[in-house]
Protein backbone atom coordinates (compact mmCIF):
# COMPACT_ATOMS: atom_id res chain seq x y z
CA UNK A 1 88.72 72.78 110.58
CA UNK A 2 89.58 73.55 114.39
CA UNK A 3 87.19 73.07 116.99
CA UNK A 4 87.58 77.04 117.55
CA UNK A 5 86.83 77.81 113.57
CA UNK A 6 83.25 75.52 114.16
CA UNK A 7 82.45 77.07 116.95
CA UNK A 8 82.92 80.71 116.07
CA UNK A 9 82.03 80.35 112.24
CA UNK A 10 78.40 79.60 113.67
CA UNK A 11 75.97 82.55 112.15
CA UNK A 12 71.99 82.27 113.30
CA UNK A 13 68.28 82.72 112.54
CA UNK A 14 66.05 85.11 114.61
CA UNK A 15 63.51 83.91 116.38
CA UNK A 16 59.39 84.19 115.63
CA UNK A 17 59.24 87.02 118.74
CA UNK A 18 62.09 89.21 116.89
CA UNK A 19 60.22 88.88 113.35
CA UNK A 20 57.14 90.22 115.18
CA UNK A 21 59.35 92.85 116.92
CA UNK A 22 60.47 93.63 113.51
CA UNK A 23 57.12 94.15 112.06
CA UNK A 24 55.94 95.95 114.50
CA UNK A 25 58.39 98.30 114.25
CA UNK A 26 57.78 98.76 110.75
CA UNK A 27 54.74 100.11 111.07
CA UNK A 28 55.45 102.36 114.18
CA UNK A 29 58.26 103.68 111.01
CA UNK A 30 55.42 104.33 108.84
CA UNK A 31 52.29 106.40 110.94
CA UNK A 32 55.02 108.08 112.54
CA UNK A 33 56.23 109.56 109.26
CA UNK A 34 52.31 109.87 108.16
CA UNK A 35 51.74 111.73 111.92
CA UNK A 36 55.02 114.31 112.03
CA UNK A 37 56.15 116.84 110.49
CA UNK A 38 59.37 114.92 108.53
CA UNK A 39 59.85 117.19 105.74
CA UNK A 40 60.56 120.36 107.88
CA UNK A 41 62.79 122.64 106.77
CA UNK A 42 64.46 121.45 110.36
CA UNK A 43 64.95 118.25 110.30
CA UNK A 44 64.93 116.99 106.94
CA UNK A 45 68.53 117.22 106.30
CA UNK A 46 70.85 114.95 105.15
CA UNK A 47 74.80 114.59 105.87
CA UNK A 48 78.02 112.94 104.95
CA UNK A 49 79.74 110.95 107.03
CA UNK A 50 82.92 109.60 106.50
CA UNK A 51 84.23 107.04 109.50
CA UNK A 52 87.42 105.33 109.32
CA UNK A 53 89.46 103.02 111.55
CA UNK A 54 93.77 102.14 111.28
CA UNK A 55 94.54 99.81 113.01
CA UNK A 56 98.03 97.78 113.92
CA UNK A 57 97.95 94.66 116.57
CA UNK A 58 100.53 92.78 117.25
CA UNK A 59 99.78 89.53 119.54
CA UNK A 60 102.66 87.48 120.55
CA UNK A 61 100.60 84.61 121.65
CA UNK A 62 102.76 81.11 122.03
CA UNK A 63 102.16 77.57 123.07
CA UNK A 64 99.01 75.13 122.96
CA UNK A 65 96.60 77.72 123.94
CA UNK A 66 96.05 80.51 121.72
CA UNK A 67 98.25 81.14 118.53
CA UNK A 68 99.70 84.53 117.98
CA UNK A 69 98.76 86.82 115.19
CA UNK A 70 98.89 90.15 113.46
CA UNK A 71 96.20 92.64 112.74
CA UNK A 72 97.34 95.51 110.68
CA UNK A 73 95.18 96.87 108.44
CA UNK A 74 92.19 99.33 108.19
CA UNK A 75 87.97 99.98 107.87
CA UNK A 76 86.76 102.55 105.82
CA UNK A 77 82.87 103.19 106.11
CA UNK A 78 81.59 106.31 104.10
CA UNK A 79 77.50 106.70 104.86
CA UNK A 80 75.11 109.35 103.53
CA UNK A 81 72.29 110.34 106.80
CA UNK A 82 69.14 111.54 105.65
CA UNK A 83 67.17 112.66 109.24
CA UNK A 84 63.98 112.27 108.02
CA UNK A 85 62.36 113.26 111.42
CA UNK A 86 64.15 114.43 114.66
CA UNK A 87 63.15 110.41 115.48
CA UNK A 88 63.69 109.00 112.24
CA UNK A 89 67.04 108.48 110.44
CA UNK A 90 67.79 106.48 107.53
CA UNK A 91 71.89 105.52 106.56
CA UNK A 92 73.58 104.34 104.02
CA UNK A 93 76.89 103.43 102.93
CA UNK A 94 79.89 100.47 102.20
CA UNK A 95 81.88 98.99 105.04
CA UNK A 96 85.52 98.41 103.58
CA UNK A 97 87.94 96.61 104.82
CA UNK A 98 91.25 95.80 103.80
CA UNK A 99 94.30 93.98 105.79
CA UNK A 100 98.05 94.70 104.84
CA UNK A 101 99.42 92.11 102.59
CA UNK A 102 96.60 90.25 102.15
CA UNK A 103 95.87 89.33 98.28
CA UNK A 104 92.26 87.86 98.88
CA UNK A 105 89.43 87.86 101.40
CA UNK A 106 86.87 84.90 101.85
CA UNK A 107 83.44 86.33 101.22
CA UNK A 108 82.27 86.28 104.74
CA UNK A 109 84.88 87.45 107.44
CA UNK A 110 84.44 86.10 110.76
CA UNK A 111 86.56 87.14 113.35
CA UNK A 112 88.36 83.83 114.78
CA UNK A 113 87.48 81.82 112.33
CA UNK A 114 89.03 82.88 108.97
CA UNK A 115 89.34 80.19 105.86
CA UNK A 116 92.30 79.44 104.61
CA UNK A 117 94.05 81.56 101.90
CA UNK A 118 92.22 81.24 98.58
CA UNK A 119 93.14 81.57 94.91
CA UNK A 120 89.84 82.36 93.98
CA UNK A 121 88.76 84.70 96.92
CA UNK A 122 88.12 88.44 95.95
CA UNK A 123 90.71 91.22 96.64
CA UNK A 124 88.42 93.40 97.24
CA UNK A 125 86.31 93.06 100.79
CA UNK A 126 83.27 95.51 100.08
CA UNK A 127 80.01 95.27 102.16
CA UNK A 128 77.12 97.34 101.82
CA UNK A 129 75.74 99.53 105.21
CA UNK A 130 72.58 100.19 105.91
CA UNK A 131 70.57 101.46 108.78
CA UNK A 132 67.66 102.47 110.31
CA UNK A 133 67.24 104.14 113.41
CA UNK A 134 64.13 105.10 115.18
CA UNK A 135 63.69 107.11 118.67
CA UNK A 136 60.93 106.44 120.28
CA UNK A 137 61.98 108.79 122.94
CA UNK A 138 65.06 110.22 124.07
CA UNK A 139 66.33 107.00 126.39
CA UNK A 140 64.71 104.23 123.56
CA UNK A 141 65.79 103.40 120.29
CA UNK A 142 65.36 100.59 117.90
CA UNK A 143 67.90 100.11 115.02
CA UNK A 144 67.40 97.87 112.10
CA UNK A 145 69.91 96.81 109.58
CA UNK A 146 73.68 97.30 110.45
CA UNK A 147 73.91 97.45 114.61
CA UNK A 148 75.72 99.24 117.07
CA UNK A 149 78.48 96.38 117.89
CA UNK A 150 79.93 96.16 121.51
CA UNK A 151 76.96 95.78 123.47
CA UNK A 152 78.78 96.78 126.66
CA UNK A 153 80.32 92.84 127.26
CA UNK A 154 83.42 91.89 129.41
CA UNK A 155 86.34 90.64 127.91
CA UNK A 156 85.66 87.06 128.24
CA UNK A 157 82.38 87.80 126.13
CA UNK A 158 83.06 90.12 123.42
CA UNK A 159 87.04 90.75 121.93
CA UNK A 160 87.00 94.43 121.17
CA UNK A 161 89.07 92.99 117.69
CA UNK A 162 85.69 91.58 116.41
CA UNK A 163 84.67 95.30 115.82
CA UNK A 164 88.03 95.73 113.47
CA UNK A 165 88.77 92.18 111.94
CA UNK A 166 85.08 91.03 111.15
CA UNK A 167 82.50 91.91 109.01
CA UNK A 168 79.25 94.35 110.52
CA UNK A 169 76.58 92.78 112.83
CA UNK A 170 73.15 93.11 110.82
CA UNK A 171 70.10 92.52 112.35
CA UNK A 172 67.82 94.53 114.79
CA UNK A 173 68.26 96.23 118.19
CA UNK A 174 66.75 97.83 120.71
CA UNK A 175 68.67 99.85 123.71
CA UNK A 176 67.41 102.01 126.26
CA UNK A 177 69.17 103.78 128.50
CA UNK A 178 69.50 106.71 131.58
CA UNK A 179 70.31 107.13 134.90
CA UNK A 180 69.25 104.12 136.64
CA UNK A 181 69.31 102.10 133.75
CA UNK A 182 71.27 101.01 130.24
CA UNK A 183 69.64 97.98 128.21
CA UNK A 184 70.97 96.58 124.58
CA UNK A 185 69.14 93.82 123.24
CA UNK A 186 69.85 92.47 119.70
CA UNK A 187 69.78 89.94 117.08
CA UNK A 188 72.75 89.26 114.29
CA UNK A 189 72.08 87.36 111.37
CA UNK A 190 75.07 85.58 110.08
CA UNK A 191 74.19 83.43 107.87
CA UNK A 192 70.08 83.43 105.51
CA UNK A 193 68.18 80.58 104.02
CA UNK A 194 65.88 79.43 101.49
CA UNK A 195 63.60 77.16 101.03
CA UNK A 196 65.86 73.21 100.46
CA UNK A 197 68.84 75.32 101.84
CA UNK A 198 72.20 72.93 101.77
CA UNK A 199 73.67 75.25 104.41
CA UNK A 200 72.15 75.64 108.34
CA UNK A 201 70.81 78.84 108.94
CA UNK A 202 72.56 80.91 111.86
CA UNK A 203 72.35 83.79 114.05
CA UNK A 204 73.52 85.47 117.38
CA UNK A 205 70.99 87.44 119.93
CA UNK A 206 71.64 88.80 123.68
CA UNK A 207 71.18 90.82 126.40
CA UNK A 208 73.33 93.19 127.97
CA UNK A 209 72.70 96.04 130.54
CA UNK A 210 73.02 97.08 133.87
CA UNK A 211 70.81 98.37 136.68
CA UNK A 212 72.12 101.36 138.42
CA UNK A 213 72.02 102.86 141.99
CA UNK A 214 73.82 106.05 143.32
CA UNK A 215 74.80 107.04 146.84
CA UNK A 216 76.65 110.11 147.01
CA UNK A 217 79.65 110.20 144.44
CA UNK A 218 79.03 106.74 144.50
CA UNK A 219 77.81 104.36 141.93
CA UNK A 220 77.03 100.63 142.55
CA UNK A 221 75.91 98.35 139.40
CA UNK A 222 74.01 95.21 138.89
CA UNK A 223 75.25 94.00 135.41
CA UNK A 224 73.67 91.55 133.60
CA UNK A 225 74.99 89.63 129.96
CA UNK A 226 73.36 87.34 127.80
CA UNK A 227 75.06 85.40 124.24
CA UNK A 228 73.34 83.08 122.36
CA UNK A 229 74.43 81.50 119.02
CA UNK A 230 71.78 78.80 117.09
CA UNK A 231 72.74 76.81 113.90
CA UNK A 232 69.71 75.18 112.28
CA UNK A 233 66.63 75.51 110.03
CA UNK A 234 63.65 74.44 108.22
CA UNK A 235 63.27 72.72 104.58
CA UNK A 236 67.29 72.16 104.96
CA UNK A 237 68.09 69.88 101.70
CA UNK A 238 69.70 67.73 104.49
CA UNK A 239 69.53 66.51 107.80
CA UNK A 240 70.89 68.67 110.40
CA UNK A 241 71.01 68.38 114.11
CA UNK A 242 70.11 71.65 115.91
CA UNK A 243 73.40 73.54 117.61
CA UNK A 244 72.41 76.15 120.49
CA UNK A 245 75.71 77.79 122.61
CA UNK A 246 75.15 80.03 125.33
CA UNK A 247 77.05 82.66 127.87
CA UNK A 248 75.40 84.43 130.21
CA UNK A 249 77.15 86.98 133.26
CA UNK A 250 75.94 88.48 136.37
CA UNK A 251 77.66 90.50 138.78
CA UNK A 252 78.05 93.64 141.24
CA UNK A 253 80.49 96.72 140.86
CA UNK A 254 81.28 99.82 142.09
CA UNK A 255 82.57 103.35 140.77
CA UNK A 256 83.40 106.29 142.27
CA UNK A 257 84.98 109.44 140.70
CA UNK A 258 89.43 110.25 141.45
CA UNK A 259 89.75 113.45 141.38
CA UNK A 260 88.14 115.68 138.32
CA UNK A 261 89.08 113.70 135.57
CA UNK A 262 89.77 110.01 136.88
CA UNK A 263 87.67 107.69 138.28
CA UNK A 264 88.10 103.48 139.15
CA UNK A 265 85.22 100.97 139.12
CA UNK A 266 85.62 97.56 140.90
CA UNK A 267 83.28 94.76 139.96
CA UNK A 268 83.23 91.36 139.97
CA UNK A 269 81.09 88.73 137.56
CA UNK A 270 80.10 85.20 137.92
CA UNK A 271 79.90 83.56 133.95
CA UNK A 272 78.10 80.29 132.55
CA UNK A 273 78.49 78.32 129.66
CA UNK A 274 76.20 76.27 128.29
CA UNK A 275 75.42 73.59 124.62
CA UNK A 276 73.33 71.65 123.45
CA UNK A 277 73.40 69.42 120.47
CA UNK A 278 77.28 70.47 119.54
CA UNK A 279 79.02 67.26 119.38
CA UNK A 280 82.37 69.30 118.48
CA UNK A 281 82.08 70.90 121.91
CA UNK A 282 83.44 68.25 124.85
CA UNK A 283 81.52 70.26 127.89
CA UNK A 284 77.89 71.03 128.24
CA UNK A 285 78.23 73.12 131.36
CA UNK A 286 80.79 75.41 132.18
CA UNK A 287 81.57 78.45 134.56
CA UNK A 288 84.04 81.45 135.35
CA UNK A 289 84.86 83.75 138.04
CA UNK A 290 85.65 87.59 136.85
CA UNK A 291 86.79 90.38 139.24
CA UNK A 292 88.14 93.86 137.32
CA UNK A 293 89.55 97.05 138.61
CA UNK A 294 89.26 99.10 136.31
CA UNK A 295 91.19 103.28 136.58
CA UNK A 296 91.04 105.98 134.74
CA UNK A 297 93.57 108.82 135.23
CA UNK A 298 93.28 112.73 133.47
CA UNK A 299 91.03 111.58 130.76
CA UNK A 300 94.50 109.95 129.29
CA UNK A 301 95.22 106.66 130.97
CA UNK A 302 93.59 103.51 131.18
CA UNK A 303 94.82 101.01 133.34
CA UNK A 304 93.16 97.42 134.25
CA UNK A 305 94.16 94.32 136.32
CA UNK A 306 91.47 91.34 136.55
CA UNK A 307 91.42 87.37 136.70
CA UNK A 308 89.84 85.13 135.42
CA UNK A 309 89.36 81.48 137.07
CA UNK A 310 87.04 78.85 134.97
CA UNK A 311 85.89 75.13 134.29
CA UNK A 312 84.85 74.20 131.42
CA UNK A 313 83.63 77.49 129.87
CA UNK A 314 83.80 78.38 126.28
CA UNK A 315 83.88 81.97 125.19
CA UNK A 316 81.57 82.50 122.04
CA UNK A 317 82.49 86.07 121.05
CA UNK A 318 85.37 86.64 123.75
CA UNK A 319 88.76 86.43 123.79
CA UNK A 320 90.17 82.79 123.79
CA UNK A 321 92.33 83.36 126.57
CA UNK A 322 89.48 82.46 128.96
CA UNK A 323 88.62 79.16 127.12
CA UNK A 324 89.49 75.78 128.56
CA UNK A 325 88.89 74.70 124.95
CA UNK A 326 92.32 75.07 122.74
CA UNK A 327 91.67 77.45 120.03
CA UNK A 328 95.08 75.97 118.23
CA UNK A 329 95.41 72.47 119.01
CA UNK A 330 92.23 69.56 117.77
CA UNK A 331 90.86 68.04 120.93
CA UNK A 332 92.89 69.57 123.82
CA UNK A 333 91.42 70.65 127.03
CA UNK A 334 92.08 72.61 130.16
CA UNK A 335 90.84 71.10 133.78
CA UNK A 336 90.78 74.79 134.40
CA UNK A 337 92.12 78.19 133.12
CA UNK A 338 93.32 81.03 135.91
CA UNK A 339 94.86 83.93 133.66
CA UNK A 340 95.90 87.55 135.71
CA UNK A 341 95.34 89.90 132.69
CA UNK A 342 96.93 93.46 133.25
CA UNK A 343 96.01 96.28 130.41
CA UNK A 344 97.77 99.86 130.00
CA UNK A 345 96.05 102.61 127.31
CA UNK A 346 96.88 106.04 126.69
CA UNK A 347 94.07 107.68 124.93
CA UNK A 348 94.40 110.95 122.88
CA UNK A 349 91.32 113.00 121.37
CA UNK A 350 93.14 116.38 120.22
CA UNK A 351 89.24 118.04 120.40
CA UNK A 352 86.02 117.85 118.49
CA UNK A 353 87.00 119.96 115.45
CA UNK A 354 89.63 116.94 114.62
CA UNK A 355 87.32 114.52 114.19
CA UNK A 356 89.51 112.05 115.18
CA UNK A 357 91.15 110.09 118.38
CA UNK A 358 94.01 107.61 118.88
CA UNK A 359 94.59 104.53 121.54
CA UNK A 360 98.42 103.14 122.15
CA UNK A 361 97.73 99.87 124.32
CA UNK A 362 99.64 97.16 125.70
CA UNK A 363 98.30 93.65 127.62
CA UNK A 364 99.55 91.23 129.16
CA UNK A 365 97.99 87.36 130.08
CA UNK A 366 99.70 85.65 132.76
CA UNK A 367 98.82 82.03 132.81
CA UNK A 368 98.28 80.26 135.22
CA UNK A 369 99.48 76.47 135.63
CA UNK A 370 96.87 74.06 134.54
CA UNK A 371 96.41 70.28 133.33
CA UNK A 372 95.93 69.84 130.04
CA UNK A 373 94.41 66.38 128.42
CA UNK A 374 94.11 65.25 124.68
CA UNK A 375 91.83 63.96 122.56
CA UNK A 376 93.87 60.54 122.63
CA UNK A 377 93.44 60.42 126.98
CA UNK A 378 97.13 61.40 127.85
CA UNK A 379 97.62 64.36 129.71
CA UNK A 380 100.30 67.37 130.18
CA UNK A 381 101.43 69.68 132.78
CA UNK A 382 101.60 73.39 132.12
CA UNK A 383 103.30 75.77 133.89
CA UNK A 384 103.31 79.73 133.93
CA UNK A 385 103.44 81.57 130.90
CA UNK A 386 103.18 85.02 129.38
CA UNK A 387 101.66 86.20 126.60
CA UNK A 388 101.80 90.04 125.55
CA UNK A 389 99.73 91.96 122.85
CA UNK A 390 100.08 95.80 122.06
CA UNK A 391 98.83 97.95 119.28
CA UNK A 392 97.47 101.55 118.12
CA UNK A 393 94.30 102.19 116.94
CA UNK A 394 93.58 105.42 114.95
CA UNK A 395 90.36 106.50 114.59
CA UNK A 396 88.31 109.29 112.89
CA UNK A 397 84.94 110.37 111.59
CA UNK A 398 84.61 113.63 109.78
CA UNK A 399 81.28 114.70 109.54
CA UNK A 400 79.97 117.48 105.96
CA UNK A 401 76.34 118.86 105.75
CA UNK A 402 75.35 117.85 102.09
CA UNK A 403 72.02 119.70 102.73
């Protein structure tokens, strides 16, 4: 198993403040369906949902870095919504996914860290989704079950693929958001126990928002991101050593609108990376530099050019391209990674009665040159190199009243 596969398999436990959170917001659930009227001819209503993603990436990745690979395949997520209250909405449904030409799935699908092929691994990759969603007000809501994935993290945090390739984040969240403000916060079980457990228990939790200010047409941003993964556990039926991995980001940007339907935001982040008690990780201490420009022109085009420069940092959900840790190659390390990353979308919604939008993209990483050293203390020059990835993405989400 690759340093990259331990790292990113890691799935976590919740800690005792989100168990309260959760309880807490179980009864808030029930005397606010005691106190309201939820069986209103109004609001209790229930709907069919039927969202769907295609998808078809193709990343030409080469060398000791980052290997290249394929994504085509497609999610299929029918859900039944039962508003209960104009606050209150329960979901269910089955998250489906299924890759072109692939004759079994593992039972757990983690996005950069996928077993190998297995005889014995079902064809069929069926999850159930479930969800509960509670507004508070209208700029507060807490979800439990299957979360909103995303969380509003740069690249180097959170690869946009992990919302096509892997399975559903589960756990509970809380967001609030509105003009001076946007907050997610949010735990993600990956992995339960029980009581003499032979596996680690494992979960993922952050922060991520931004503080807002406006000055005319102008809109300056303080954003702030927070990762954490932890692998451990009580009444394990072994001995296990405690694993905690962290990335955190803090910046300043800028926006201002182009025109009436473009706009470009400028913003730059500073990024840590931090371990402790992961042996298969070589730094305990890491840290990046992230400016972005970021345009967008008629509603259509999307067009982005940022760098990255960084020692020792480790992406947990990111994209690997920002690691000085070799996702393909045991033990091999960058004294530091400097990649210019430029990204062209064209974006097409043909209106609301469709249901249903489409994104043509294409990216390219320019490395940097950079020092890399083995595991066995001999060391190697690279030089510049580009990788390219492109891809469509096909989405819709057709929407019947069942009653």
């Amino acid at each position: 198993m690759t340093t990259q596969t331990t790292l990113l398999s890691q799935v976590r436990k919740p800690h005792v403040a989100v168990c309260r959170l959760s309880l807490l917001s179980l009864l808030s659930l029930f005397f606010m369906t005691l106190s309201s009227p939820a069986w209103s001819q109004d609001t209790n209503t229930v709907f069919l949902h039927i969202d769907g993603t295609h998808f078809f990436i193709d990343n030409e990745y080469f060398g000791d870095r980052v290997s290249g690979y394929t994504l085509p395949g497609f999610v299929l997520r029918p859900k039944v919504e039962w508003r209960l209250h104009e606050s209150v909405t329960l979901t269910g449904g089955v998250h489906w996914l299924h890759m072109w030409g692939a004759k079994g799935f593992p039972s757990v699908m983690t996005y950069g860290a996928y077993p190998d092929y297995s005889d014995t691994a079902s064809s069929l990759h069926l999850l159930p989704w479930m969800q509960a969603t509670v507004k508070f007000s209208p700029q507060l809501k807490l979800v439990m079950g299957n979360l909103e994935a995303g969380h509003g993290l740069p690249e180097p945090l959170y690869n946009f693929e992990q919302g096509l390739a892997g399975d559903p984040e589960a756990g509970i969240q809380l967001t609030s958001w509105g003009r001076w403000h946007e907050v997610d916060i949010w735990a993600d079980w990956r992995e339960y126990i029980w009581n003499l457990s032979p596996r680690p228990e494992r979960f993922t939790g952050g922060l991520s928002g931004e503080l807002r200010m406006y000055w005319i047409d102008w809109k300056i941003y303080l954003p702030v991101h927070f990762v954490g993964q932890h692998e451990g556990g009580q009444r394990l039926a072994f001995s296990h050593r405690i694993k905690n991995n962290f990335n955190a980001a803090a910046g300043l940007g800028v926006s201002k609108p182009w025109g009436e339907a473009s706009y470009w935001d400028l913003s730059c982040r500073l990024m840590w990376y931090h371990q402790r008690g992961n042996d298969s990780i070589p730094f305990t201490t890491g840290w990046g530099i992230y400016p972005e420009l970021k345009m967008t022109l008629n509603y259509h085009w999307l067009l982005s050019l940022s760098y990255w420069h960084g020692e020792n940092f480790v992406p947990l959900m990111g994209s690997w391209h920002f690691s000085n840790l070799s996702a393909n190659t045991a033990g091999l390390t960058f004294d530091r990674t400097r990649v210019a990353t430029l990204h062209a979308g064209w974006y097409w919604d043909p209106g609301w009665r469709a249901k249903a939008s489409l994104y043509l993209f294409g990216t390219l990483y320019h490395y940097l040159p950079s020092t890399g050293t083995f595991s066995n203390g001999t060391s190697r020059e690279y030089g510049h190199r580009n990788q390219i990835a492109f891809g469509a993405v096909l989405s819709f989400h057709p929407t019947i009243r069942l009653y």
